[in-house]
C-alpha atoms as a PDB file:
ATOM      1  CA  UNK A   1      -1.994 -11.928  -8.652  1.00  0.00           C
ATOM      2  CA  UNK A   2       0.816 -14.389  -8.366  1.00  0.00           C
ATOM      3  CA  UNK A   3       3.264 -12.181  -9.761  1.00  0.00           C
ATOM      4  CA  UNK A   4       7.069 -12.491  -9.037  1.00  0.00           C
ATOM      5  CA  UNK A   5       9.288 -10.020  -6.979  1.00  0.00           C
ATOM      6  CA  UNK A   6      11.232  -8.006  -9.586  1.00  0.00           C
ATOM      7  CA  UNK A   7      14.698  -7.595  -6.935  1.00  0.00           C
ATOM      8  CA  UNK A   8      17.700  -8.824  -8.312  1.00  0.00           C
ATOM      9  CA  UNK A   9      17.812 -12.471  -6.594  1.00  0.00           C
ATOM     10  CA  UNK A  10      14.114 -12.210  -5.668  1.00  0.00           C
ATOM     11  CA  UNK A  11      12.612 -13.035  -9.276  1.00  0.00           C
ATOM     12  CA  UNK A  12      11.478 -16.444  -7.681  1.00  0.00           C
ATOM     13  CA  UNK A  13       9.469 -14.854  -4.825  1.00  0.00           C
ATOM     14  CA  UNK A  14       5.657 -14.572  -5.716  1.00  0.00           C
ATOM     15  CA  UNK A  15       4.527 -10.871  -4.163  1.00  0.00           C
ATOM     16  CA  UNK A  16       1.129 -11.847  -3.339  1.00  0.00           C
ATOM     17  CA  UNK A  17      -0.484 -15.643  -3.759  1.00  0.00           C
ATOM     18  CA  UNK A  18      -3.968 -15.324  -3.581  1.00  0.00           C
ATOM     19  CA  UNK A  19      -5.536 -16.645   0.013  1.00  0.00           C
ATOM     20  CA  UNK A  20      -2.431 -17.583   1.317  1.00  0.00           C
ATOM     21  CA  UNK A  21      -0.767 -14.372   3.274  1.00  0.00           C
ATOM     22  CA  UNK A  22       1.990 -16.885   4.796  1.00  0.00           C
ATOM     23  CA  UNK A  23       2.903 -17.771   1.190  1.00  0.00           C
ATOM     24  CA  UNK A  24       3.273 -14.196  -0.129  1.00  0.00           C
ATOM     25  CA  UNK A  25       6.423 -12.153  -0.494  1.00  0.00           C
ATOM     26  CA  UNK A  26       4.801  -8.631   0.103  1.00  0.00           C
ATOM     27  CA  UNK A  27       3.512  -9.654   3.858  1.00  0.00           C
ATOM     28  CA  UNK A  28       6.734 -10.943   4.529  1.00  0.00           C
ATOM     29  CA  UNK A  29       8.184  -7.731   3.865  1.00  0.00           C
ATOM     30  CA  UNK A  30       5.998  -5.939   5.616  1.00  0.00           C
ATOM     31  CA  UNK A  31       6.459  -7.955   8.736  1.00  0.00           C
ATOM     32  CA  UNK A  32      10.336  -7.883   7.710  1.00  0.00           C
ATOM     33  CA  UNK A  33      11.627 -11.604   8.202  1.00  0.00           C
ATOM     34  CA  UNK A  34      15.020 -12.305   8.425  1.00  0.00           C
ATOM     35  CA  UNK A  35      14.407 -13.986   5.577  1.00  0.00           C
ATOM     36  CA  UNK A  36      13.000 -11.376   3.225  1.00  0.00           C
ATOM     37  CA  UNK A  37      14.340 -11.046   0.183  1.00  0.00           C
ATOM     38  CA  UNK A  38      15.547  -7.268  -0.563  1.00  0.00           C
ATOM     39  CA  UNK A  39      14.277  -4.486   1.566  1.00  0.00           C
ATOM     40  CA  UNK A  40      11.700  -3.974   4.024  1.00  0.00           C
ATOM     41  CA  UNK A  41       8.224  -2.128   3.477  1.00  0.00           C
ATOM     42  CA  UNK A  42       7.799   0.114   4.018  1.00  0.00           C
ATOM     43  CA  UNK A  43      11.087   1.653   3.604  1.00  0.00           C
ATOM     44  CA  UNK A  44      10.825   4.144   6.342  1.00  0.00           C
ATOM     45  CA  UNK A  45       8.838   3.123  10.026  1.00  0.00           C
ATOM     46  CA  UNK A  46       6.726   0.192  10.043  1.00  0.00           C
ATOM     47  CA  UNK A  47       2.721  -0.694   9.679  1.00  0.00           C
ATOM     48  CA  UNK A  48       1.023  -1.286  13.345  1.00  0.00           C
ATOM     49  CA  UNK A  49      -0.411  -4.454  13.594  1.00  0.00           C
ATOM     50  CA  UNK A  50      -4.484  -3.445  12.815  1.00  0.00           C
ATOM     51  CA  UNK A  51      -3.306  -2.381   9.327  1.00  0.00           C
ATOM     52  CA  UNK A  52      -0.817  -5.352   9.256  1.00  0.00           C
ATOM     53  CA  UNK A  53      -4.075  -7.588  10.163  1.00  0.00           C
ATOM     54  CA  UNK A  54      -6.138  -5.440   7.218  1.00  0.00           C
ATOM     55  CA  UNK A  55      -3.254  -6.650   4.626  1.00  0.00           C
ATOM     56  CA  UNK A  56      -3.262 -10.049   5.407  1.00  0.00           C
ATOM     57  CA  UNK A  57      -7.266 -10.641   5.378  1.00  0.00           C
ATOM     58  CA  UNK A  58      -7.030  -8.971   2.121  1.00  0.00           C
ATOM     59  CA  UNK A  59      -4.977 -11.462   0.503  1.00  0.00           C
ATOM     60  CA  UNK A  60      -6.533 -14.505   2.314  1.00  0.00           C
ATOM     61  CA  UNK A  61      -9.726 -12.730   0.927  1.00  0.00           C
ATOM     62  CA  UNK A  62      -8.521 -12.725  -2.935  1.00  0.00           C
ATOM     63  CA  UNK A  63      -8.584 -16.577  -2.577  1.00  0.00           C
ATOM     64  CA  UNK A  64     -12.547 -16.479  -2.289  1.00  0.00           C
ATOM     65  CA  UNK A  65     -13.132 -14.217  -5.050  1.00  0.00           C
ATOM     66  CA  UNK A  66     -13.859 -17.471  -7.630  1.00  0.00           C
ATOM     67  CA  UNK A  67     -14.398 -16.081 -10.937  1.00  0.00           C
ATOM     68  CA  UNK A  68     -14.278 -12.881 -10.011  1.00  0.00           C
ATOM     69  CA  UNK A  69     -11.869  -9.821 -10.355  1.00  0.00           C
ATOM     70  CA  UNK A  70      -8.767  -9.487  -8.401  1.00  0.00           C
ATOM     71  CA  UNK A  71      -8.530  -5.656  -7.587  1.00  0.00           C
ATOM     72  CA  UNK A  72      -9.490  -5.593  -3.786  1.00  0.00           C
ATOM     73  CA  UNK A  73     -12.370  -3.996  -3.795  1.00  0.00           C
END
């Protein structure tokens, strides 16, 4: 994972750091903080909360996978 935001001023911004949801630039998005950096996701409505919940347990979840692959599933 750990792979930068590509928005122009966002380059900086890691998109998803394994096992740390608070620490990655997609969930911040998602939950669209005034902070964000570009737009938020998606672009059009927003995620309810169960499927917010389901996005950040997957990245807390890459952080366990020691040694093992990183596609989420």
């Amino acid at each position: 994972m750990d792979i930068n935001a590509i928005g122009l001023g966002c380059e900086s911004d890691v998109l998803v750091v394994a096992g740390d949801a608070d620490g990655s630039h997609l969930l911040d998005k998602v939950l669209d903080l005034p902070t964000i950096c570009g737009l938020q996701m998606p672009l059009v409505g927003i995620l309810p909360p169960d499927e917010i919940e389901i996005l950040r347990q997957w990245i807390i979840d890459l952080g366990g996978s020691e040694g093992g692959a990183l596609d989420g599933g």
